[in-house]
N, C-alpha and C. Protein backbone atom coordinates (compact mmCIF):
# COMPACT_ATOMS: atom_id res chain seq x y z
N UNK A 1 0.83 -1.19 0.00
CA UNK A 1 0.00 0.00 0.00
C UNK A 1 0.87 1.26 0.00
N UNK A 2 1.74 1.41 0.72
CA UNK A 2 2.86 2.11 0.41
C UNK A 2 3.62 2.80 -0.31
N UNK A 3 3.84 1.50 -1.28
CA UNK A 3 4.55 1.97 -2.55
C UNK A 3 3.58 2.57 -3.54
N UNK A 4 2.26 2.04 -3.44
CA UNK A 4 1.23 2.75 -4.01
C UNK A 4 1.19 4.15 -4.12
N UNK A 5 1.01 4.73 -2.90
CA UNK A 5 1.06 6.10 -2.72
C UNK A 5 2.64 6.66 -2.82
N UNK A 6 3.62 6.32 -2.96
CA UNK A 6 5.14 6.26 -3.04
C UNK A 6 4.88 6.73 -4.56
N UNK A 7 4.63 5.89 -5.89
CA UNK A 7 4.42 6.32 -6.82
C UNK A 7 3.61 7.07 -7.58
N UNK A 8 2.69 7.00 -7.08
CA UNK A 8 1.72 8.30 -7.04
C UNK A 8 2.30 9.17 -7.06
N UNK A 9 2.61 9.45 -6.06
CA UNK A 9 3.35 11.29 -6.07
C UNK A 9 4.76 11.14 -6.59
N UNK A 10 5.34 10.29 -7.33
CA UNK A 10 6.22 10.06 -7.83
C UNK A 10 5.74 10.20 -9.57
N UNK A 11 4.66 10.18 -9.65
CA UNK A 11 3.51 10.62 -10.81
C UNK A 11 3.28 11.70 -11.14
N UNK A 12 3.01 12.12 -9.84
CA UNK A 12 2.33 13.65 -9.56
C UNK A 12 3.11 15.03 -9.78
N UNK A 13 4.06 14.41 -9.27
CA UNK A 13 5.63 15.26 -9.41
C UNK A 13 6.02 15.47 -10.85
N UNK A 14 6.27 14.58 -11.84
CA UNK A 14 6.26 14.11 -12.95
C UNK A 14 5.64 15.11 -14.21
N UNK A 15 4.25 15.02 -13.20
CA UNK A 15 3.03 15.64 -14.47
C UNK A 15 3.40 17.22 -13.80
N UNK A 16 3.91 17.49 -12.57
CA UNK A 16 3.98 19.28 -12.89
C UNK A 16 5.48 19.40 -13.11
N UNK A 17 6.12 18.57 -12.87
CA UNK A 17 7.65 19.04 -13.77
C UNK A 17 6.92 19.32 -15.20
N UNK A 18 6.58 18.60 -15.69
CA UNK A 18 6.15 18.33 -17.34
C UNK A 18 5.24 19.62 -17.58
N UNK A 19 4.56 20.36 -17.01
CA UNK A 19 3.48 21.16 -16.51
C UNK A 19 3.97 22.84 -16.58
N UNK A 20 5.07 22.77 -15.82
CA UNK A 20 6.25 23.94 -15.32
C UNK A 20 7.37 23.60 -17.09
N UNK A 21 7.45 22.87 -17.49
CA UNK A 21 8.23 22.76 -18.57
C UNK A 21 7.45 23.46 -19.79
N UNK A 22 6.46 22.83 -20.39
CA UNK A 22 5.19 23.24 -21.36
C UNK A 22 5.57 24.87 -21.03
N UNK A 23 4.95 25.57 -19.70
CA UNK A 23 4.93 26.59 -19.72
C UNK A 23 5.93 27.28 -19.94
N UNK A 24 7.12 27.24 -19.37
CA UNK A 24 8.71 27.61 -19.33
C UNK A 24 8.74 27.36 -21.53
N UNK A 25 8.50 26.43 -21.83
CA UNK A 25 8.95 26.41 -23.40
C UNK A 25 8.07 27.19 -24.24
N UNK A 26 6.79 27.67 -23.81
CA UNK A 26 5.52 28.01 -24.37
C UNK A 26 5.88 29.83 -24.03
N UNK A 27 6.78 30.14 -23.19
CA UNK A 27 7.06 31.11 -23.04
C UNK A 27 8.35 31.62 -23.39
N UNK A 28 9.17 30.80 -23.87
CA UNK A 28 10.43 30.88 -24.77
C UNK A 28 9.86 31.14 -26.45
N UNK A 29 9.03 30.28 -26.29
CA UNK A 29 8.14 30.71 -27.55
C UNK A 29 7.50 31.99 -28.24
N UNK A 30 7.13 32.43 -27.18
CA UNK A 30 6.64 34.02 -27.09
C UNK A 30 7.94 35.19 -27.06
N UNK A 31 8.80 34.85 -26.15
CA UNK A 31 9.85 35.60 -26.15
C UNK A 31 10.38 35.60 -27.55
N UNK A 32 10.62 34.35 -28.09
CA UNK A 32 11.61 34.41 -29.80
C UNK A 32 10.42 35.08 -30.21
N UNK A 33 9.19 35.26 -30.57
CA UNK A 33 8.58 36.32 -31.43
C UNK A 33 8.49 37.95 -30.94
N UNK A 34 8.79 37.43 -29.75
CA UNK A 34 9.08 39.35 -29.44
C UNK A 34 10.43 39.63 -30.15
N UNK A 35 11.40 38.50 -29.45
CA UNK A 35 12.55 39.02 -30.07
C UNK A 35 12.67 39.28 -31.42
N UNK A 36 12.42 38.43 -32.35
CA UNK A 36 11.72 38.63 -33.77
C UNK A 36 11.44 39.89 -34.23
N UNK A 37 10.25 40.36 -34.05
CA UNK A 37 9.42 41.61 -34.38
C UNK A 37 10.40 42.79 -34.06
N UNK A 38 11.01 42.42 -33.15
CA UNK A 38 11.64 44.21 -31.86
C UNK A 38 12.94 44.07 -33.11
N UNK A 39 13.71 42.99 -33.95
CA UNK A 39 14.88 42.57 -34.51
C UNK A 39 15.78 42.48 -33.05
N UNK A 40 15.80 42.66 -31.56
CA UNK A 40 16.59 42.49 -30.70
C UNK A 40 16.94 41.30 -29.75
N UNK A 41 17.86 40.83 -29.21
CA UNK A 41 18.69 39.58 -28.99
C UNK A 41 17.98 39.86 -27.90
N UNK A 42 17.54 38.82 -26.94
CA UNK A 42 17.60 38.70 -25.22
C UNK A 42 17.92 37.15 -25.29
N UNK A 43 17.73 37.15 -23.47
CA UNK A 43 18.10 35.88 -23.00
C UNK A 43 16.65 35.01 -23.11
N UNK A 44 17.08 33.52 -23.24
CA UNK A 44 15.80 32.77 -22.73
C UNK A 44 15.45 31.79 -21.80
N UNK A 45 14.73 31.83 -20.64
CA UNK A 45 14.80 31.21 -19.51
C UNK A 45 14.91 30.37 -19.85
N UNK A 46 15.69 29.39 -18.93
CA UNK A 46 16.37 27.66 -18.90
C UNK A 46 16.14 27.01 -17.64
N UNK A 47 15.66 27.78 -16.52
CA UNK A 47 15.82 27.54 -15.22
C UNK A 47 14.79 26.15 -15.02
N UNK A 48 13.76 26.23 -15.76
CA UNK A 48 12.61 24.85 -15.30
C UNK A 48 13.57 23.66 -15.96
N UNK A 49 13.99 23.67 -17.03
CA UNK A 49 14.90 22.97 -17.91
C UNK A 49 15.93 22.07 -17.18
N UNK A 50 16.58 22.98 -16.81
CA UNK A 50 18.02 22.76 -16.02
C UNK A 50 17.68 22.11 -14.55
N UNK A 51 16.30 22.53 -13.78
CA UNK A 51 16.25 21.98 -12.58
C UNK A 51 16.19 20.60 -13.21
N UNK A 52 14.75 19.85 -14.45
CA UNK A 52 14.32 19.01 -14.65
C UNK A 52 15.68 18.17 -14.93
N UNK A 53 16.81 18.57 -15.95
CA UNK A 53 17.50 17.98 -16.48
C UNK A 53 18.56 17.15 -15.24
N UNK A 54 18.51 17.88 -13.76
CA UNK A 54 19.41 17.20 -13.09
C UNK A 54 18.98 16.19 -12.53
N UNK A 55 17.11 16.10 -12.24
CA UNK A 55 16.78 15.32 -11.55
C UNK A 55 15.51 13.99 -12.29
N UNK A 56 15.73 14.07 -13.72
CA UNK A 56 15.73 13.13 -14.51
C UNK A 56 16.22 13.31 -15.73
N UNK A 57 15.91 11.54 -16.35
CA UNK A 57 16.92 11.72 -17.97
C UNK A 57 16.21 12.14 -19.01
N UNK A 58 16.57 13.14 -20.07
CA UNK A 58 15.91 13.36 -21.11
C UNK A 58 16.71 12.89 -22.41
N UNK A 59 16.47 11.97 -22.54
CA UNK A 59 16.73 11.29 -24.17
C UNK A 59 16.57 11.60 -25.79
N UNK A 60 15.28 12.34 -25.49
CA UNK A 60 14.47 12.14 -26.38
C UNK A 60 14.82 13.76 -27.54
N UNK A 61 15.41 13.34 -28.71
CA UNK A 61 16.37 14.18 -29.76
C UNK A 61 15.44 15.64 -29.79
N UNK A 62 14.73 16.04 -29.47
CA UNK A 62 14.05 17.25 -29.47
C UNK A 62 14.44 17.95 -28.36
N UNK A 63 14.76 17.46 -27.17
CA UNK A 63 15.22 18.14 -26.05
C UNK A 63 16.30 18.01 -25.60
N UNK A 64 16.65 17.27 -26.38
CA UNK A 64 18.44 17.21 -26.37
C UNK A 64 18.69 18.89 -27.22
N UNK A 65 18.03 18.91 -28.31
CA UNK A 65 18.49 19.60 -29.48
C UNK A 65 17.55 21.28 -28.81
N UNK A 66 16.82 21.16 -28.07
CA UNK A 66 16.06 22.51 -27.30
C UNK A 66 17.21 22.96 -26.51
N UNK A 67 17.45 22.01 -25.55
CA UNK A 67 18.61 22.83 -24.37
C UNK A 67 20.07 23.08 -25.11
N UNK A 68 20.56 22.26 -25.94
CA UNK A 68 21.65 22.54 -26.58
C UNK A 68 21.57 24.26 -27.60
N UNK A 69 20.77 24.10 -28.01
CA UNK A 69 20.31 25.17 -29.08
C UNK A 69 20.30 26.46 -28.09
N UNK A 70 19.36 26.32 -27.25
CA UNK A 70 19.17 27.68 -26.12
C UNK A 70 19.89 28.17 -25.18
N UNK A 71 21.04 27.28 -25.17
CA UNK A 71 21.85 27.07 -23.69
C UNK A 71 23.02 27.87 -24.95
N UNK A 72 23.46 27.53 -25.86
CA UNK A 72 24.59 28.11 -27.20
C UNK A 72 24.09 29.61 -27.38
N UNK A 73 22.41 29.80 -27.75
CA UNK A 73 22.58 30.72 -27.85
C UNK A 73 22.73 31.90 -26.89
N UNK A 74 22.12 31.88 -25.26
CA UNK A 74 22.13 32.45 -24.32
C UNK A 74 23.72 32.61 -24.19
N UNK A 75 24.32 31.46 -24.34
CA UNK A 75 26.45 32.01 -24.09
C UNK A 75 26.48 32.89 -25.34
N UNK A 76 26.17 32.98 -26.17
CA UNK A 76 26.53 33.69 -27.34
C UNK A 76 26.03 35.18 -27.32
N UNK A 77 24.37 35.41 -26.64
CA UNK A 77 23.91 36.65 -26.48
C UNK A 77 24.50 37.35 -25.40
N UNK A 78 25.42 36.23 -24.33
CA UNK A 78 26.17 36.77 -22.76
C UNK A 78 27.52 37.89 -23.53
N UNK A 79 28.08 36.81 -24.40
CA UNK A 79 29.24 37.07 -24.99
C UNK A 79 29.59 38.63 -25.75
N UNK A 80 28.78 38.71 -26.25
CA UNK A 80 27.97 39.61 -27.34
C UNK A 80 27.58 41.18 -26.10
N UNK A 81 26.69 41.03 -25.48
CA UNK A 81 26.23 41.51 -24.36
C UNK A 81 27.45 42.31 -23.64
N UNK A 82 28.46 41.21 -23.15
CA UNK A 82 29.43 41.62 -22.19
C UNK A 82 30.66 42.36 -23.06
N UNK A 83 30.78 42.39 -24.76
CA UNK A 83 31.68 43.06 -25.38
C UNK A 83 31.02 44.70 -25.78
N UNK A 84 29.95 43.95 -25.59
CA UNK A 84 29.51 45.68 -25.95
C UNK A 84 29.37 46.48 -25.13
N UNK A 85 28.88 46.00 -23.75
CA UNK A 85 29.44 47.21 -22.46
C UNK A 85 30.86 47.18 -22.46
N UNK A 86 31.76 46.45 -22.46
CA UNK A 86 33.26 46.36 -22.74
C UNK A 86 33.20 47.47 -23.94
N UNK A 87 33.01 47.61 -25.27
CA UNK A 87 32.88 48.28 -26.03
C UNK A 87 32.71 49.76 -25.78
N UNK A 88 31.49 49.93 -24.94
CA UNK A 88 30.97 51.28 -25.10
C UNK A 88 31.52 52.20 -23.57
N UNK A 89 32.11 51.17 -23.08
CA UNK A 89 32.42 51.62 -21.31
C UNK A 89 33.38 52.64 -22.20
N UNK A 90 34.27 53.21 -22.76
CA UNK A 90 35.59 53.51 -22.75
C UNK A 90 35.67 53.79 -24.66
N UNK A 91 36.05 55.38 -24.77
CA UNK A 91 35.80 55.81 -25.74
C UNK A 91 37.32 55.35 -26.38
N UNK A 92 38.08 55.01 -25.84
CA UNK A 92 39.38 54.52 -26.52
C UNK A 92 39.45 53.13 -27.10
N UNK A 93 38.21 52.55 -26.58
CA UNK A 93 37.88 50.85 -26.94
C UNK A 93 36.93 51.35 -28.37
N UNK A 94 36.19 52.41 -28.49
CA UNK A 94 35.52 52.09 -30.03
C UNK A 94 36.18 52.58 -30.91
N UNK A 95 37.31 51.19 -31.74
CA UNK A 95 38.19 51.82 -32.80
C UNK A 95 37.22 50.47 -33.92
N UNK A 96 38.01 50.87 -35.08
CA UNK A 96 37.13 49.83 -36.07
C UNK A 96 37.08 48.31 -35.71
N UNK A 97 38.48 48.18 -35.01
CA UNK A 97 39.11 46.61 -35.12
C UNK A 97 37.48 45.81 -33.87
N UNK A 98 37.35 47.06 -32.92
CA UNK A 98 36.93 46.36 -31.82
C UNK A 98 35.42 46.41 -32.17
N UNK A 99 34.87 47.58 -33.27
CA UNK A 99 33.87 47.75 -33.82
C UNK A 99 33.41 46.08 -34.97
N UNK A 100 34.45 46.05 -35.73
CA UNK A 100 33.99 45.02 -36.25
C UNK A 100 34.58 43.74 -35.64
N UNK A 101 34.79 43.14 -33.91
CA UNK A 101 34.25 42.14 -33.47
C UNK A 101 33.00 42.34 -32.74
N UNK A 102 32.39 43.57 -32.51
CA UNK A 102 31.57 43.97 -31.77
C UNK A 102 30.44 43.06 -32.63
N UNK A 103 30.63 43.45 -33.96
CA UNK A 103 29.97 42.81 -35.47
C UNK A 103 29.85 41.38 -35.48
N UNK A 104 30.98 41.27 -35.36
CA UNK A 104 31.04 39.53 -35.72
C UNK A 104 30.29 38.48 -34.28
N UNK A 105 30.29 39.52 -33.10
CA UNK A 105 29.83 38.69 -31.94
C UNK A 105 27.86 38.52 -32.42
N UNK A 106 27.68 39.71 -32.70
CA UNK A 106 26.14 39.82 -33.11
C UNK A 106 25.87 39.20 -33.92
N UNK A 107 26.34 38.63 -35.35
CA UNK A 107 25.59 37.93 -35.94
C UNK A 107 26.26 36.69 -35.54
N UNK A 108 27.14 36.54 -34.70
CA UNK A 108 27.10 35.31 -34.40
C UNK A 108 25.94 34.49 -33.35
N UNK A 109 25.62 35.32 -32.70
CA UNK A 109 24.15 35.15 -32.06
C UNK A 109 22.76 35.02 -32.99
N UNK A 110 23.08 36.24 -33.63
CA UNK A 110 21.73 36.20 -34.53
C UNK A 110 21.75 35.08 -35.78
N UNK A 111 22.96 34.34 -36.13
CA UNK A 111 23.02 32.81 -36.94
C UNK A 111 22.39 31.96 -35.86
N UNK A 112 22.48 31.79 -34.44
CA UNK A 112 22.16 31.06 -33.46
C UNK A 112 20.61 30.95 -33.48
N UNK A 113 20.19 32.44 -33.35
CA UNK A 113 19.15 32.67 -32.96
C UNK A 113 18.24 31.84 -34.38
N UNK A 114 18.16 32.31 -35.75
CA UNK A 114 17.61 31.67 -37.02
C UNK A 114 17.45 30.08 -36.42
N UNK A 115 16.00 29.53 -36.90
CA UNK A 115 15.95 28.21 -37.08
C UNK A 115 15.15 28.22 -35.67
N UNK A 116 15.34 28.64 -34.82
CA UNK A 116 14.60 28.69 -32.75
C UNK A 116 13.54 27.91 -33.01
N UNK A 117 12.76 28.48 -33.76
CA UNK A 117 11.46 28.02 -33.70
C UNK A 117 11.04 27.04 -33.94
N UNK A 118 11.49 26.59 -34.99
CA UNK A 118 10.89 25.32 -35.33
C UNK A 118 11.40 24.17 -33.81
N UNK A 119 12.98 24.51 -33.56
CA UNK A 119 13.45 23.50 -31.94
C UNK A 119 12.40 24.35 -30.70
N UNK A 120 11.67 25.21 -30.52
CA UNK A 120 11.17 25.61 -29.47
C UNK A 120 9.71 24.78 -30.12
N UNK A 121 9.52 24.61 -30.95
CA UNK A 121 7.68 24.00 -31.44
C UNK A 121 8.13 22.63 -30.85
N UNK A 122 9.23 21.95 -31.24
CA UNK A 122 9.24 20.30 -31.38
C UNK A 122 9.59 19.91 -29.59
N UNK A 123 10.37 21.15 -29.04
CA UNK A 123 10.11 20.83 -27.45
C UNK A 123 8.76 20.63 -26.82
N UNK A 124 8.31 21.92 -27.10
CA UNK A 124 6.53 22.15 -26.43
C UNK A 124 5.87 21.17 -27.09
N UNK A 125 5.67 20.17 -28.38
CA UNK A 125 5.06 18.87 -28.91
C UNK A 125 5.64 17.94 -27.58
N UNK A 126 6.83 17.51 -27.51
CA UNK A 126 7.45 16.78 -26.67
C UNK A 126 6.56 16.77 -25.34
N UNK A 127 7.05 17.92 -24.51
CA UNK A 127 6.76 18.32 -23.39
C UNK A 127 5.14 17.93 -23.49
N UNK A 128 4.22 17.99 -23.76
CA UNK A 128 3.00 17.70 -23.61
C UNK A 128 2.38 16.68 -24.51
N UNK A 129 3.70 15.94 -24.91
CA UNK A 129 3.29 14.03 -25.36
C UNK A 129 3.42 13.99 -24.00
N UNK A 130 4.46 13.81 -23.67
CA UNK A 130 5.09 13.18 -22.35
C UNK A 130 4.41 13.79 -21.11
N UNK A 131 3.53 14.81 -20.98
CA UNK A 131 2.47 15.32 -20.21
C UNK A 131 1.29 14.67 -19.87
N UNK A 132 0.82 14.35 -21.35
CA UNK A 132 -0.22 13.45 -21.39
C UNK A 132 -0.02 12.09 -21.22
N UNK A 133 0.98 11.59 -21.42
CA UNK A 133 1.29 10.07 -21.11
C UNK A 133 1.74 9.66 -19.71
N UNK A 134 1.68 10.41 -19.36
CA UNK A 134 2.01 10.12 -17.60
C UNK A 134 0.88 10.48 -16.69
């Protein structure tokens, strides 16, 4: 009887990780079309992701390819981010050389960023197979 209720909420737990994920990806979703429309880079939350990812396994090639994809581009928008206050702190730092890596950091994000969507759709499909099946 025990283990009964043992897995149960071993269920239960399950369906709002899966629950807190949907939403967390359904709102990464929204963010890439703001970011989209505005043409401007931000970050995209990972935090439901990253708790889930330590405390079970995700296998399954869509969310392998979600956190890899979002986790690259967030270092890339940090990167980008942290050269351009580096950049703009200090009028002796904006010469061309530092101007055009300032360049090369941005579209190296914004190559990152192209393609999001379709890996942010095939997570949120994922996330609420595996919602409903549990």
């Amino acid at each position: 009887m025990l283990k009964f209720f043992h897995d149960y909420k071993k269920q239960k737990e399950r369906r709002q990780e899966m629950k807190a994920l949907v939403l967390e990806t359904k709102a990464n979703l929204e963010a890439y079309y703001v970011m989209f429309q505005l043409g401007r880079l931000r970050y995209f939350t990972l935090d439901v992701l990253k708790k889930a990812q330590t405390s079970s396994e995700f296998s399954d090639h869509a969310i392998v390819e979600y956190a890899r994809r979002l986790t690259e581009y967030n270092r890339l928008v940090k990167d980008y981010k942290d050269f351009e206050f580096w950049y703009n702190e200090d009028l002796e730092r904006k010469n061309k050389d530092n101007g055009r890596i300032l360049h090369q950091k941005k579209e190296l994000a914004q190559e990152q960023f192209t393609g999001l969507e379709a890996v942010i759709k095939a997570a949120i499909a994922h996330f609420e197979q595996e919602g409903t099946r549990r």
